[in-house]
C-alpha atoms as a PDB file:
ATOM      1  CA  UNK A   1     -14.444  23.499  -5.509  1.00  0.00           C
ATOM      2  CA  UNK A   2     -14.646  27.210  -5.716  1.00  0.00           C
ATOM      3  CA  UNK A   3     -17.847  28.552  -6.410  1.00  0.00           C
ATOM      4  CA  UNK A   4     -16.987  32.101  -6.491  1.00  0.00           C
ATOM      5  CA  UNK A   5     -14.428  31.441  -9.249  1.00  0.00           C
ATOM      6  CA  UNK A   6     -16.695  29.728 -11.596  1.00  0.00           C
ATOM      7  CA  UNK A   7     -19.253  32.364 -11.092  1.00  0.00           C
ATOM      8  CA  UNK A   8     -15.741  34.617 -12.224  1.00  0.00           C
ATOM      9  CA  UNK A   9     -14.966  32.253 -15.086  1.00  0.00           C
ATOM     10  CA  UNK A  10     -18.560  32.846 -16.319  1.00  0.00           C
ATOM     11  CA  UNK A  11     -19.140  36.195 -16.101  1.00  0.00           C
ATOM     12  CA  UNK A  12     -15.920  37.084 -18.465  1.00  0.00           C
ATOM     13  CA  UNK A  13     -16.968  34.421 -20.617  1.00  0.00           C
ATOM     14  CA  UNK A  14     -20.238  36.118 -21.368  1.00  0.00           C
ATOM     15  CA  UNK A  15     -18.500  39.743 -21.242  1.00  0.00           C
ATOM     16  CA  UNK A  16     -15.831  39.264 -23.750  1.00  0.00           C
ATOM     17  CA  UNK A  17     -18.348  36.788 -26.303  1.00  0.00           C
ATOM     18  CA  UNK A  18     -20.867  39.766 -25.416  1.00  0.00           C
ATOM     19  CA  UNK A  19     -23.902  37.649 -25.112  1.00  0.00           C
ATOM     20  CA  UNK A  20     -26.245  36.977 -22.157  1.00  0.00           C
ATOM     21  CA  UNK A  21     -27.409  34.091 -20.238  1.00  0.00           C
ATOM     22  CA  UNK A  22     -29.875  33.020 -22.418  1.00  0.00           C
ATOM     23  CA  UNK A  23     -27.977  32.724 -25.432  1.00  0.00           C
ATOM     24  CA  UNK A  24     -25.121  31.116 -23.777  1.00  0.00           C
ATOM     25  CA  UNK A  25     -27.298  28.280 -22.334  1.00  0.00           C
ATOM     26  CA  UNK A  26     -28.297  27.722 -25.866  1.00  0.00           C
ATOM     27  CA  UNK A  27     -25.181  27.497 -27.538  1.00  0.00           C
ATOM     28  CA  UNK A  28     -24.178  25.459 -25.008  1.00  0.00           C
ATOM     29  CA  UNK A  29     -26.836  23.394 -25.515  1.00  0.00           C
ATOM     30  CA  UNK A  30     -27.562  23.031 -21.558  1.00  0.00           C
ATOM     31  CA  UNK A  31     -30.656  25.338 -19.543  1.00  0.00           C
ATOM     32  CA  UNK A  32     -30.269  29.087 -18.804  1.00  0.00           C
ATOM     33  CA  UNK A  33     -30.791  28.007 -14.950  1.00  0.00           C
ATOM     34  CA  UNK A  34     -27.446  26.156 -15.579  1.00  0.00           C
ATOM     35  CA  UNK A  35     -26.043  29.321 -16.780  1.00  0.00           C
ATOM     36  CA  UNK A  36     -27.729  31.413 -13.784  1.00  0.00           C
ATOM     37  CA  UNK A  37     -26.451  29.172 -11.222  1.00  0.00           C
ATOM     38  CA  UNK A  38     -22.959  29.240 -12.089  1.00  0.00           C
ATOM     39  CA  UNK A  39     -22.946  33.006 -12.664  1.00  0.00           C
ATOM     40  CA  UNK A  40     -24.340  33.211  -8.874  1.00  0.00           C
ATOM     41  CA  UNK A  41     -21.331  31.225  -7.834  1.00  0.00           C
ATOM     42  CA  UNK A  42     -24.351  28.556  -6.889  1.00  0.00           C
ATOM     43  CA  UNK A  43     -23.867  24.524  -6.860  1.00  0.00           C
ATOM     44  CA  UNK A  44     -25.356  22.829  -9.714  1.00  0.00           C
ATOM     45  CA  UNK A  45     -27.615  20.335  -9.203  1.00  0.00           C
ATOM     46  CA  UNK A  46     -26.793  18.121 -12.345  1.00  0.00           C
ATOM     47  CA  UNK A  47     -22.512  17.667 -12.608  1.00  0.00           C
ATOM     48  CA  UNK A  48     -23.135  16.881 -16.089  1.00  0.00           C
ATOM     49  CA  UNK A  49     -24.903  20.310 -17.276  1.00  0.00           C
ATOM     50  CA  UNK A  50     -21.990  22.361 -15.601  1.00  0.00           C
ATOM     51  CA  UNK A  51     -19.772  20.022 -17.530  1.00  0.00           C
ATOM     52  CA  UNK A  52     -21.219  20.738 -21.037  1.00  0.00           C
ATOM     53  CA  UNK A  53     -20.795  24.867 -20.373  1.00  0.00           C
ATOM     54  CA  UNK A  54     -17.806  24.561 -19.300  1.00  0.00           C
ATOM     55  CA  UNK A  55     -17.016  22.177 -22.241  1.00  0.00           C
ATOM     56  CA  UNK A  56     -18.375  24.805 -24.263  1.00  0.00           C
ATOM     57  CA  UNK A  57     -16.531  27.891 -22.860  1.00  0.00           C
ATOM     58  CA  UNK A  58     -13.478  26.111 -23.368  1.00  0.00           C
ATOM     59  CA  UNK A  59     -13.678  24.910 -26.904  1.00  0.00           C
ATOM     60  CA  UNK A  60     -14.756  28.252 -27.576  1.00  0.00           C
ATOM     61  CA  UNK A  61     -11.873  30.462 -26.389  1.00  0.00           C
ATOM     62  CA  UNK A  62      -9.562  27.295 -27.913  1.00  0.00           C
ATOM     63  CA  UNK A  63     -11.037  28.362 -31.031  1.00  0.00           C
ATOM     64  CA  UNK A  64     -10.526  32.250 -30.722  1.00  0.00           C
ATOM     65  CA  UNK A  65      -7.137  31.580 -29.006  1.00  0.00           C
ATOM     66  CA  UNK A  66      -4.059  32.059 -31.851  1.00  0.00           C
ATOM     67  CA  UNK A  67      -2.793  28.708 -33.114  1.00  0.00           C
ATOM     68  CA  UNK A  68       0.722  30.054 -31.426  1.00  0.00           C
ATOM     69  CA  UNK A  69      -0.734  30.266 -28.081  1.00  0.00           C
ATOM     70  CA  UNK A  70      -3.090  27.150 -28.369  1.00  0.00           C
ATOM     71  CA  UNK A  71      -0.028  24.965 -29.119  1.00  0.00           C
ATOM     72  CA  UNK A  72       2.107  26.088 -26.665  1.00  0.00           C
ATOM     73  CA  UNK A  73      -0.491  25.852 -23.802  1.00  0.00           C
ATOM     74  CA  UNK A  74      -1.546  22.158 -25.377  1.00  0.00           C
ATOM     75  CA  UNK A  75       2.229  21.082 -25.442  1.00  0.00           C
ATOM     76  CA  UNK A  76       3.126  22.560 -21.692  1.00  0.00           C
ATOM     77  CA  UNK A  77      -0.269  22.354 -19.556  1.00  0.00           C
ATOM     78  CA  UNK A  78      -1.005  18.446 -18.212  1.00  0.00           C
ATOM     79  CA  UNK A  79      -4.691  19.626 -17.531  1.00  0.00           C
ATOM     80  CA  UNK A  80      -5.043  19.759 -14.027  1.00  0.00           C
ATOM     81  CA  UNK A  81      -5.885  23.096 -11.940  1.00  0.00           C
ATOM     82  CA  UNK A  82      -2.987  23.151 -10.236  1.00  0.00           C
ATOM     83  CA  UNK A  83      -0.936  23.496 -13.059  1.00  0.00           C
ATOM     84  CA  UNK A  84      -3.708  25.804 -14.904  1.00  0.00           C
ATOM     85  CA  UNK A  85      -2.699  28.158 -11.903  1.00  0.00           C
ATOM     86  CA  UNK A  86       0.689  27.884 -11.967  1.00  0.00           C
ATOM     87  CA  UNK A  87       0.951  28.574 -15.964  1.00  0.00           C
ATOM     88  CA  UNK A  88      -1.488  31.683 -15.762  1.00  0.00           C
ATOM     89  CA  UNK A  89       0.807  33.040 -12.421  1.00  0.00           C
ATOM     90  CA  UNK A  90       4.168  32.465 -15.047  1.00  0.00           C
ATOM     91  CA  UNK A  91       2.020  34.700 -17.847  1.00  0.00           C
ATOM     92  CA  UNK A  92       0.697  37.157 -15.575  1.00  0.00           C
ATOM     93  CA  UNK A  93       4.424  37.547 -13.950  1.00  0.00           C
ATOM     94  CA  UNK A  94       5.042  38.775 -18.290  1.00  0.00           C
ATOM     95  CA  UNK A  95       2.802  41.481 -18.362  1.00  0.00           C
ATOM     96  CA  UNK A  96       5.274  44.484 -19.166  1.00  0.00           C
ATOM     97  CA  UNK A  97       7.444  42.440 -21.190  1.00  0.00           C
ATOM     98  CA  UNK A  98       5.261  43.107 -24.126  1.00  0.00           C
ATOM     99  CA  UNK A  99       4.421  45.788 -25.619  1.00  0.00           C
ATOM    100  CA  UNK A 100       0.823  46.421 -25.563  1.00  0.00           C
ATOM    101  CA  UNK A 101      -0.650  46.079 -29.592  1.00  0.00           C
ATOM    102  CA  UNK A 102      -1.419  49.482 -29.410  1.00  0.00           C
ATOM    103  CA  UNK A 103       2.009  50.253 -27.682  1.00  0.00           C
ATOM    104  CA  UNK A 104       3.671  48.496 -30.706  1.00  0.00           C
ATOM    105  CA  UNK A 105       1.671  50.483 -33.666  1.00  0.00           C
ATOM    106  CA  UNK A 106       2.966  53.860 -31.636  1.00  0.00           C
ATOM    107  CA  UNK A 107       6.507  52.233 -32.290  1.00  0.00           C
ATOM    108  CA  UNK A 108       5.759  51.786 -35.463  1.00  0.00           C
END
């Protein structure tokens, strides 16, 4: 396992919700030295802590994701990191494609 990608993973999380540590290790019901260890890019010492953050991270950006986007990911992804990577390479390979939402209200 990457450690230095979870700490990644973590750090957006927290910069895009806008919340710290603290608050994130209560939401996600597990301790803030969960939360500080995988921000470091550290092991965790109990599997079943880093489970319920990352349980939590993902259930929240499922629920701020549009219902478009959810679906499709849901109906295309098999859940394994492989083909996480894969997927996020085939959307990354888009970015141009689309105007920007403030690109399309200068259209407008």
């Amino acid at each position: 396992m990457q450690y230095s990608n979870i700490s990644s993973l973590v750090r957006q999380f927290l910069e895009v919700e806008g919340i710290g540590q603290k608050e994130l290790a209560i939401r996600a019901s597990v301790s803030q030295s969960t939360v500080s260890r995988a921000v470091a890019g550290l092991p965790e010492k109990r599997a079943v802590a880093r489970r319920r953050l990352f349980s939590y991270m993902q259930k929240r950006q499922l629920e701020t994701m549009p219902d478009a986007v959810s679906a499709a990911l849901r109906h295309v992804w098999d859940g394994s990191e492989v083909h996480a990577v894969a997927l996020a390479k085939i959307i990354e390979a888009t970015d141009g494609l689309i105007p920007s939402p403030s690109e399309g209200r200068q259209a407008l």
